[in-house]
Protein backbone atom coordinates (compact mmCIF):
# COMPACT_ATOMS: atom_id res chain seq x y z
CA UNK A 1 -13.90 -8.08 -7.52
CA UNK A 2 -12.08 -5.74 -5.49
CA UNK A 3 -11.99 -1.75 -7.05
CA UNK A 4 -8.74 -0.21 -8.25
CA UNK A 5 -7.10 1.48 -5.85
CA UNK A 6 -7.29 4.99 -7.06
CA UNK A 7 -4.22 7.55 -8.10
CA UNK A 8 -3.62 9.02 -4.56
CA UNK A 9 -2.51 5.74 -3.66
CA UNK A 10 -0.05 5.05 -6.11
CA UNK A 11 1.53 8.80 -5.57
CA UNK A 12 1.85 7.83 -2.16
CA UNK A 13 3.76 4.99 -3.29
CA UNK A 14 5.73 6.60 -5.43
CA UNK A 15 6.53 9.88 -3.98
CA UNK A 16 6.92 8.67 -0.11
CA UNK A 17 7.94 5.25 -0.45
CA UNK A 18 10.19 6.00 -3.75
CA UNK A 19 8.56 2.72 -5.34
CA UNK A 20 8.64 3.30 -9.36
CA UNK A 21 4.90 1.47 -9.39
CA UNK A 22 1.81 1.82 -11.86
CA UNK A 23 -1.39 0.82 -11.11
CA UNK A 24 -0.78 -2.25 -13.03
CA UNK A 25 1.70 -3.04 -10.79
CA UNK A 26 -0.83 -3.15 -7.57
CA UNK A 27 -2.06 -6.64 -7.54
CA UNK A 28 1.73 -8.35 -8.14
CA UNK A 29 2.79 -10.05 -5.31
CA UNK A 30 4.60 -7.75 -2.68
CA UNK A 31 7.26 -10.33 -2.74
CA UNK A 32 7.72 -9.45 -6.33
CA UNK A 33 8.21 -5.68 -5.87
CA UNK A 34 11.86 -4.23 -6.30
CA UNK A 35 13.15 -3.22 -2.62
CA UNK A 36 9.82 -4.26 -0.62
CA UNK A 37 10.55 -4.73 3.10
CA UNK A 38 8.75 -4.47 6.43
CA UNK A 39 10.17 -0.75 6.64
CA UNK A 40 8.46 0.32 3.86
CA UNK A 41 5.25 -1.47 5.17
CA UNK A 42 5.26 0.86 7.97
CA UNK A 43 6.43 3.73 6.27
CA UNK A 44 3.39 3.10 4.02
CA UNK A 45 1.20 2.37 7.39
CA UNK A 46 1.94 5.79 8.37
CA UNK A 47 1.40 7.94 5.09
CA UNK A 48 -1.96 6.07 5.05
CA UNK A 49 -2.87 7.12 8.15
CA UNK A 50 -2.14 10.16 7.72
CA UNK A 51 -3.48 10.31 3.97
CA UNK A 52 -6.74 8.77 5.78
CA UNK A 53 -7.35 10.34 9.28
CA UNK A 54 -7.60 6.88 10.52
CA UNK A 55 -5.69 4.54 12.99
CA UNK A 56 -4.92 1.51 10.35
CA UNK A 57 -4.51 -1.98 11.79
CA UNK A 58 -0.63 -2.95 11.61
CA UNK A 59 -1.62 -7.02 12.12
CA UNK A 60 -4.22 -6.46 9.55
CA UNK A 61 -1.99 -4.90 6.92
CA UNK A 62 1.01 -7.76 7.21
CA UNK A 63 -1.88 -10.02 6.21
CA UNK A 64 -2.46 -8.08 2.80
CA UNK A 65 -0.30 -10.18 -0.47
CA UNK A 66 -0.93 -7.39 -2.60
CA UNK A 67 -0.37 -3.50 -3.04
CA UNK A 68 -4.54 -3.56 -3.78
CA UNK A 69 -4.95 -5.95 -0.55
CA UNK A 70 -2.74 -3.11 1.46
CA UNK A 71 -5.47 -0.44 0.05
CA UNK A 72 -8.60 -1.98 0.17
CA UNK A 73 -7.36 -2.89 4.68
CA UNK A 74 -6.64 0.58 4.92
CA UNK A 75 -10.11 1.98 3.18
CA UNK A 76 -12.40 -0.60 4.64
């Protein structure tokens, strides 16, 4: 079972990407979140990054179904 993502992650959500999300919230379907498009992806992609340090995989993340599948890419 994959670990909950933990509260710096759902800041960034909220507080760069303007998504009203709880960690509840992170293993919905990104289909199913309010005003979810490929912009936010990669405005997401790039907060990560820079949240991280690290050069994240943009093929990798379009893979990820979840908010939790978008974390666990990026922290792997």
């Amino acid at each position: 079972m994959a670990e909950t993502p933990p509260d710096w992650f759902v800041e960034i959500l909220r507080d760069e990407l303007d998504i009203d999300v709880t960690a509840d919230d992170l293993t919905r379907s990104l289909d199913e979140l309010p005003g979810w498009d490929s912009v936010k992806l990669l405005t997401l992609l790039v907060a990560l990054e820079r949240h991280t340090g690290a050069t994240l995989s943009l093929p990798d993340l379009l893979e990820a179904r979840t908010l939790a599948a978008v974390h666990e890419t990026a922290t792997r």
